[in-house]
Protein backbone atom coordinates (compact mmCIF):
# COMPACT_ATOMS: atom_id res chain seq x y z
CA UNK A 1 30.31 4.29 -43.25
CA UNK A 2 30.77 0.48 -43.97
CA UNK A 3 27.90 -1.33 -44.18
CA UNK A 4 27.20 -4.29 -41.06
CA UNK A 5 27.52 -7.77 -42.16
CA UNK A 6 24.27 -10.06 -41.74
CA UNK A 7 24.01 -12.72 -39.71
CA UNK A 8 22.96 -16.25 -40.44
CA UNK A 9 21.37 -19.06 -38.43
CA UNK A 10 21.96 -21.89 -40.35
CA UNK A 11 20.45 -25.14 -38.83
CA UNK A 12 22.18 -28.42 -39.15
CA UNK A 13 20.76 -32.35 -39.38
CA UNK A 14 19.60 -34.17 -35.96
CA UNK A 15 21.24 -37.56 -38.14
CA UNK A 16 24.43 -37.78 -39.57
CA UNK A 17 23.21 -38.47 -42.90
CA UNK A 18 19.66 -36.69 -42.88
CA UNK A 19 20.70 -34.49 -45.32
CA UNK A 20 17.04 -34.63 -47.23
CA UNK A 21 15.73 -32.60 -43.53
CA UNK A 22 17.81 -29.48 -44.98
CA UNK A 23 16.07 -27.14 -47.44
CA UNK A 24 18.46 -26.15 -50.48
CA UNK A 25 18.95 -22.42 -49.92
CA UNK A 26 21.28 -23.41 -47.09
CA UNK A 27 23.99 -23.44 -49.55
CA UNK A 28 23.53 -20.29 -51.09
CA UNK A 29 23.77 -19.04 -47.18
CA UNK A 30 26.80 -20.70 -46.75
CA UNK A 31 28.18 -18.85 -49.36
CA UNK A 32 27.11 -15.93 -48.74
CA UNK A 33 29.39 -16.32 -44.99
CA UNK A 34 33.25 -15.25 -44.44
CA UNK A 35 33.40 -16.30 -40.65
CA UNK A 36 31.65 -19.11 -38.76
CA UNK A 37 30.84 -19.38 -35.28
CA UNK A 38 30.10 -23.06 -34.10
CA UNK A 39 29.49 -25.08 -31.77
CA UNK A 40 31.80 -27.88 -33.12
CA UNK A 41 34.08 -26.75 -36.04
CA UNK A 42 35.27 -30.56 -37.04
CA UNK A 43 32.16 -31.59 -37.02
CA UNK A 44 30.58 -28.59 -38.89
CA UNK A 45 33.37 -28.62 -41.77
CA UNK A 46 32.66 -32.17 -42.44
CA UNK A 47 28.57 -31.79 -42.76
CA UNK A 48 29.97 -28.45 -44.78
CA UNK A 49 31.74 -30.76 -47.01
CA UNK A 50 28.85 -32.76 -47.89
CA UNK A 51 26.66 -30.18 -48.97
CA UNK A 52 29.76 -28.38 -50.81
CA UNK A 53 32.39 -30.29 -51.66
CA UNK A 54 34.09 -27.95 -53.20
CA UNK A 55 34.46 -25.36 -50.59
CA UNK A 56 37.86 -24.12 -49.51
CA UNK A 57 37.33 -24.56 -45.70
CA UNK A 58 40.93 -22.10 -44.94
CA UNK A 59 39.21 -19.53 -47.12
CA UNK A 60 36.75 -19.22 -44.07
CA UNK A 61 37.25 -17.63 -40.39
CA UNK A 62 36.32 -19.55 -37.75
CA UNK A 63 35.35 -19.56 -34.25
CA UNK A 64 33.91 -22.18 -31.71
CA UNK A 65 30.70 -20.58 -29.56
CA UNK A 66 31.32 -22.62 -26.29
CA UNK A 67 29.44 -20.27 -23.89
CA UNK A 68 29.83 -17.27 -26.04
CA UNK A 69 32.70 -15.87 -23.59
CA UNK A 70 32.83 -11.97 -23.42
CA UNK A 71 35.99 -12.32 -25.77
CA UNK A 72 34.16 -14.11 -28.59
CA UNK A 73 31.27 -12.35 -28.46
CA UNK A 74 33.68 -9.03 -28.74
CA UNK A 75 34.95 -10.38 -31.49
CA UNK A 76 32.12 -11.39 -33.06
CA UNK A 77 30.57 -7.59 -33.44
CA UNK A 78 33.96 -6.41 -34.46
CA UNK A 79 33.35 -8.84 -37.74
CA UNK A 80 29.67 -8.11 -38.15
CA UNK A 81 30.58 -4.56 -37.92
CA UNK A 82 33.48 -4.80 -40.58
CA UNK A 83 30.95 -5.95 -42.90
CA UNK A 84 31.55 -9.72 -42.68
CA UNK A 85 28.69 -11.82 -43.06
CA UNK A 86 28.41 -14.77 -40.04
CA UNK A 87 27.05 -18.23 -40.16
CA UNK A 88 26.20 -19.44 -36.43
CA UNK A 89 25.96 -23.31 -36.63
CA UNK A 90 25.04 -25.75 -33.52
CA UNK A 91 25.87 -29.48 -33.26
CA UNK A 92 22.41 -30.29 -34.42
CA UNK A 93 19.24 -28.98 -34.98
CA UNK A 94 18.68 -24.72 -34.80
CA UNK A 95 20.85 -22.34 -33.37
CA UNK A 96 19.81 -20.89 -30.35
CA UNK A 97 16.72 -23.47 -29.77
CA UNK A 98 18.30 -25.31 -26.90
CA UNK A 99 21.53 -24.49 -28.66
CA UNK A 100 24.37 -22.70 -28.50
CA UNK A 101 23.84 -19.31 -30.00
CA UNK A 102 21.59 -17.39 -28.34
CA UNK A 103 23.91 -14.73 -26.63
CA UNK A 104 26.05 -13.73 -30.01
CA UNK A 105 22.21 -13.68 -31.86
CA UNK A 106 21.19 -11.38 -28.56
CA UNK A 107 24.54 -9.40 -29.07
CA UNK A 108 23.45 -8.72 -33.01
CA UNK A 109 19.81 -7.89 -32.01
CA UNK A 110 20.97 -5.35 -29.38
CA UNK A 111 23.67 -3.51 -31.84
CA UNK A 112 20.94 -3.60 -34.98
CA UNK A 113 22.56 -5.91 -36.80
CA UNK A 114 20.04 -8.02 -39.45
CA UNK A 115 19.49 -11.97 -38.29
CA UNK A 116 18.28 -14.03 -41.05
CA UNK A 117 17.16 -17.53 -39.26
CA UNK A 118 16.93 -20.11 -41.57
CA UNK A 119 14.41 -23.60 -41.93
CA UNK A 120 15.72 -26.82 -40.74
CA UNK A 121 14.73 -29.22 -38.39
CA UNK A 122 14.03 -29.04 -35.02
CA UNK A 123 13.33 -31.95 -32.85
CA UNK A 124 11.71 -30.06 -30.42
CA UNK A 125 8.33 -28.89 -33.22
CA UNK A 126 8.84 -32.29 -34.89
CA UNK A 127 8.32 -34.21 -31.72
CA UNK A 128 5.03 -31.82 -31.16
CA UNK A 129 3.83 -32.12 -34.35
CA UNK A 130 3.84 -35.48 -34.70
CA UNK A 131 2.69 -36.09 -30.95
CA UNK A 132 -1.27 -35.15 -31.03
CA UNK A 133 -0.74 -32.99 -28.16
CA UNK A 134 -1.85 -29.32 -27.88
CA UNK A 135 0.35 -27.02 -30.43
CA UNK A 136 -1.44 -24.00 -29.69
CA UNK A 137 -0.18 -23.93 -25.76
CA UNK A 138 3.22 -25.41 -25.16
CA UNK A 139 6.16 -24.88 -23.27
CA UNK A 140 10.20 -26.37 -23.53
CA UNK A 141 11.39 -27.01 -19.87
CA UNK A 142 15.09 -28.60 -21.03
CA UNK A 143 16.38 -30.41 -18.67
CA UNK A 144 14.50 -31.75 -15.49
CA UNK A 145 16.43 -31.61 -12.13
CA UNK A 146 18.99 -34.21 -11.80
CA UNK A 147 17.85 -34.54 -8.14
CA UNK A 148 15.48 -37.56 -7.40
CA UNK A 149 13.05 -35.44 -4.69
CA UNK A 150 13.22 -32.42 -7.22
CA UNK A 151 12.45 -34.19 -10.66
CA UNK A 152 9.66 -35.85 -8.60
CA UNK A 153 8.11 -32.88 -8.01
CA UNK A 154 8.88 -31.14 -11.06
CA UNK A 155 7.20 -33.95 -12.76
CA UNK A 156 4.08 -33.67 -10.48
CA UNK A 157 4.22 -29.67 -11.21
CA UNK A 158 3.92 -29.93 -14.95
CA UNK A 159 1.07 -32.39 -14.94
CA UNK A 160 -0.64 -30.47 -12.61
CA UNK A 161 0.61 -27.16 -15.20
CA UNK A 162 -0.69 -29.80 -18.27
CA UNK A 163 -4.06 -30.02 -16.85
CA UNK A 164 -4.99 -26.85 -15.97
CA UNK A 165 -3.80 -24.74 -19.03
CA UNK A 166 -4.10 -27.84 -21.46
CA UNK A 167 -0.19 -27.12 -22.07
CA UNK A 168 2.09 -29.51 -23.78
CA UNK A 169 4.70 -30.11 -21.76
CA UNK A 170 8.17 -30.71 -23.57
CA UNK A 171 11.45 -31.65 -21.94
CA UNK A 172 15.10 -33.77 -22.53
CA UNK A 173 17.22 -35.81 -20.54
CA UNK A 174 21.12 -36.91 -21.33
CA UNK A 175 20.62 -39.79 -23.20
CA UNK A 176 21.74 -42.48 -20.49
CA UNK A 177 19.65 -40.97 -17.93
CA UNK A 178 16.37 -42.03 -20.67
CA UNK A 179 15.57 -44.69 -18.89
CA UNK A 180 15.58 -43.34 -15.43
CA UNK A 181 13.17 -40.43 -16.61
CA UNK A 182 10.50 -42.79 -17.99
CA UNK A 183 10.61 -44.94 -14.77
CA UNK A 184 9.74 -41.69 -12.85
CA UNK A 185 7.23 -40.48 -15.38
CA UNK A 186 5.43 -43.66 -14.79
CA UNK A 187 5.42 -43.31 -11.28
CA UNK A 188 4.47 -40.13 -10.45
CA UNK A 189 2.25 -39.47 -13.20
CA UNK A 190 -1.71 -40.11 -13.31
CA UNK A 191 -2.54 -43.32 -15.27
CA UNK A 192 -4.43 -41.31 -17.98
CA UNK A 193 -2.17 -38.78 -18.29
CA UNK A 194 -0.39 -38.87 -22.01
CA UNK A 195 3.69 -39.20 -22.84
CA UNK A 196 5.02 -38.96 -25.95
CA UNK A 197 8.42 -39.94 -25.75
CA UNK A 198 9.93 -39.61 -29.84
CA UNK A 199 13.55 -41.21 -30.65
CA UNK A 200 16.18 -40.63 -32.84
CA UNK A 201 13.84 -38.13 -34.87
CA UNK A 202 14.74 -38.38 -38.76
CA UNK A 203 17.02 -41.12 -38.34
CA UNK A 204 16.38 -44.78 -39.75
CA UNK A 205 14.85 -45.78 -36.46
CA UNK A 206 13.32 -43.20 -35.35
CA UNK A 207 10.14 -43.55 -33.67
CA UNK A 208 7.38 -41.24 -32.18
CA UNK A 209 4.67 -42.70 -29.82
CA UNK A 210 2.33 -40.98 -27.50
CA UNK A 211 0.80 -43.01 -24.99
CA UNK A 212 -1.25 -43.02 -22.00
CA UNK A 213 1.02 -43.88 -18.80
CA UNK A 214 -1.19 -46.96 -17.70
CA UNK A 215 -0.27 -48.15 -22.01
CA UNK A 216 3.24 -47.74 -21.49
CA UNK A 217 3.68 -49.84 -17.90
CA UNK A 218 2.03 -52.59 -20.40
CA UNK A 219 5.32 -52.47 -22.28
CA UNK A 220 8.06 -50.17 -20.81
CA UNK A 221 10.62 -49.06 -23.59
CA UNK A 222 14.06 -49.36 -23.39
CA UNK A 223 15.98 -46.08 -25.03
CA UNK A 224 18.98 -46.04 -23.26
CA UNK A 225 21.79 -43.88 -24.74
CA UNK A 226 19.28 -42.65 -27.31
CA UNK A 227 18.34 -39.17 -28.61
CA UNK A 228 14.84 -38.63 -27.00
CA UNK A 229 12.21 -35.88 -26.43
CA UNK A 230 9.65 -36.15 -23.97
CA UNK A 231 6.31 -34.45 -24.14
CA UNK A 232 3.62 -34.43 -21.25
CA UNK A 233 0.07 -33.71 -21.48
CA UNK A 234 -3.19 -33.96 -18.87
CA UNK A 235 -6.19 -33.71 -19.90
């Protein structure tokens, strides 16, 4: 009986050229792959190409996730089960942490297949870490409702959720909508309840800052069309 290939979740930079984030043995990972599975395959040669420049990108298969259609993810246990090994790579960040991913790594899981996640950053425990909030209880909401009515009370909800478990509250927005978000934090929010709101995390001007909402209507940022994270927390 052939043996089933292993399966790889190889993180990639949040900044183009954050390439000191990435631990070394991502290469010998890389190597050890015959098929990739990504979320963006120009974009995930070229980073590819920087940390091996000598890499033969046609000697590889590969395969863009999207939504992990029933077709890919058929054809992704056909390869796993002919004994290729498979790199899963997302745009940025880790695979499968608010990330494409999660339904092929589900698919391997469920057929007994061996996933090997490996370090890199993640903007989601970087923005915790370096927030002063509560790392013991947390929880990653996403994206908040698009709706003005619903993210109002959604907002009020995980204060309310902050204070009475002494969770960290964690969410994103689309980067033009930043703005928006932090004018209906302030808002609705209590006046000592804490935001973090982190930036462009690894990136030359990145910046993390958790403040109290009554210190932030003293000087509102402007992050429009930025990379943000948001955390929330009620004491």
């Amino acid at each position: 009986m052939m043996a089933l290939g292993k399966l790889y979740l190889i993180p990639t930079v949040l900044y183009d050229e954050a390439l000191e984030t990435l631990p070394a043995y991502l290469l010998d990972a890389i190597k050890d792959c015959q098929v990739f599975f990504v979320e963006n395959d120009k974009t995930t040669r070229r980073f590819f190409k920087k940390l091996w420049r000598e890499m033969v990108i046609d000697d590889y298969q590969w395969f863009v996730i999207h939504k992990a259609e029933a077709e890919v993810k058929a054809q992704f246990l056909q390869l796993l089960k002919a004994g290729k090994n498979i790199g899963i790579v997302s745009e940025a960040g880790c695979p499968g942490v608010a990330d494409p991913g999660q339904a092929l790594v589900a698919a391997a899981q469920e057929t007994g297949i061996g996933v090997k996640p490996l370090v890199g950053p993640s903007s989601i425990l970087l923005a915790l870490m370096a927030s002063g909030m509560n790392g013991q209880i947390f929880q990653f909401h996403g994206y908040l409702p698009i709706d003005s009515l619903e993210r109002k009370n959604k907002i009020q909800q995980l204060e309310a959720d902050a204070q009475k478990r002494s969770c960290s509250q964690i969410f994103i927005e689309t980067p033009y909508r930043n703005n928006a978000i932090i004018k209906d934090l302030l808002s609705n929010c209590k006046e000592t309840t804490k935001i973090c709101i982190a930036v462009d995390i690894t990136g030359p001007t990145e910046s993390i800052q958790t403040k109290t909402v009554k210190q932030w209507k003293e000087a509102i940022p402007d992050i429009h069309k930025r990379l943000a994270i948001f955390i929330l927390y009620a004491e």
